[in-house]
Protein backbone atom coordinates (compact mmCIF):
# COMPACT_ATOMS: atom_id res chain seq x y z
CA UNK A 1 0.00 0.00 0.00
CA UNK A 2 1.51 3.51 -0.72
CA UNK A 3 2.03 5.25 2.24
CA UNK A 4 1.17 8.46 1.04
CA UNK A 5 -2.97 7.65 0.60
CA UNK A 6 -5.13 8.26 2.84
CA UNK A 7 -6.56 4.96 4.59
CA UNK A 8 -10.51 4.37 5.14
CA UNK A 9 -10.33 1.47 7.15
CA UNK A 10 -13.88 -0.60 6.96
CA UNK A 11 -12.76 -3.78 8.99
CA UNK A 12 -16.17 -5.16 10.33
CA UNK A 13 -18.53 -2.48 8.03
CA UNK A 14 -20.76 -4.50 5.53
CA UNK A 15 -22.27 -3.56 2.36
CA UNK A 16 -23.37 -0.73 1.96
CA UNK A 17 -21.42 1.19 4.49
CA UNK A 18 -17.52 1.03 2.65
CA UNK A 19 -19.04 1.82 -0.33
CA UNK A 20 -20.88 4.70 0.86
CA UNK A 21 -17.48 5.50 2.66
CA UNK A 22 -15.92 5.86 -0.28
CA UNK A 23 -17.95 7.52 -2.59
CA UNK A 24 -17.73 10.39 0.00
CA UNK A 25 -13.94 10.08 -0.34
CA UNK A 26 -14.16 10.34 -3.96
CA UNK A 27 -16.42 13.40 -4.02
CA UNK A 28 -13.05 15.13 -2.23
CA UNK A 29 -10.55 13.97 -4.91
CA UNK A 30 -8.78 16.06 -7.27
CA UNK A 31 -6.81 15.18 -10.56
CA UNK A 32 -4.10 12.79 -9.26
CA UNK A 33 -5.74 11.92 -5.88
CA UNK A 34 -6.87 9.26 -4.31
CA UNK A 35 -7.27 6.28 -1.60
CA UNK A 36 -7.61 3.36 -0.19
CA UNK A 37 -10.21 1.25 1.08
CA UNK A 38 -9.50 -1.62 3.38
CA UNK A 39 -12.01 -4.31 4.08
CA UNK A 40 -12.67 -7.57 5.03
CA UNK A 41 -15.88 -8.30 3.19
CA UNK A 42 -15.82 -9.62 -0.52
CA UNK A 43 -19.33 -8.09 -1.28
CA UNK A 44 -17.38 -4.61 -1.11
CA UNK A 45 -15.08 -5.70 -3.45
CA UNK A 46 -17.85 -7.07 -6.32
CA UNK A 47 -19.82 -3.81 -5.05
CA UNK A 48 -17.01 -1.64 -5.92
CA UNK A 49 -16.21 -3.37 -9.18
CA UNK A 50 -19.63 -3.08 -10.34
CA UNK A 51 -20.29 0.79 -9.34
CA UNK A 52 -17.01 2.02 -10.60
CA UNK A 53 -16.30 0.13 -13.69
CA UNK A 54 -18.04 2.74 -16.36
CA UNK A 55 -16.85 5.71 -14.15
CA UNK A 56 -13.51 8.37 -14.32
CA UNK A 57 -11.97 6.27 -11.14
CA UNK A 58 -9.14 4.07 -11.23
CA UNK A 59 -9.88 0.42 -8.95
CA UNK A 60 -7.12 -1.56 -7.73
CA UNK A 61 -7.91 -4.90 -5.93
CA UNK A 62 -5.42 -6.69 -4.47
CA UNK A 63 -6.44 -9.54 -1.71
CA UNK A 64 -3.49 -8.59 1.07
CA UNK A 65 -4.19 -11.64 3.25
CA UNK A 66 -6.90 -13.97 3.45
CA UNK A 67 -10.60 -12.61 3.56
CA UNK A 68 -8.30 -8.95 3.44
CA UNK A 69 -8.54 -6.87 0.53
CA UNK A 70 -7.04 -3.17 0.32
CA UNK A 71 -8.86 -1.18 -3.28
CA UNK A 72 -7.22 1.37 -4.21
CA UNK A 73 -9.03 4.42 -6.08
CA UNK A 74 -7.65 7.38 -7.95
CA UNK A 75 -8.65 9.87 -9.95
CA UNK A 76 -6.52 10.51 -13.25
């Protein structure tokens, strides 16, 4: 994870609540911004994939440990 994003950490939150969290992140980011998400539910993770795939937002998913995943979004 790049030290320099800011961390939302949604350990324990399910669906809807990270991506909720987020999207109120997002509304903040400038050109060159962004995030990361860290969660322990996989329904955030198809959740995410689904609402961001057709918008200006940059998704990376990477599974850190099991049942872990930190998504990283940016704005280009």
């Amino acid at each position: 994870m790049n030290d320099d994003l800011k961390k939302i950490d949604c350990f324990g939150d399910i669906c809807p609540v990270p991506v909720l969290k987020a999207e109120e992140a997002i509304k903040h980011l400038s050109a060159g911004q962004g995030f990361v998400l860290v969660t322990d539910h996989s329904c955030v993770v198809e959740s995410v994939k689904e609402k961001y795939r057709k918008r200006n937002i940059k998704i990376d998913i990477k599974e850190v440990m099991n049942g872990v995943w930190e998504i990283t979004f940016s704005k280009p």
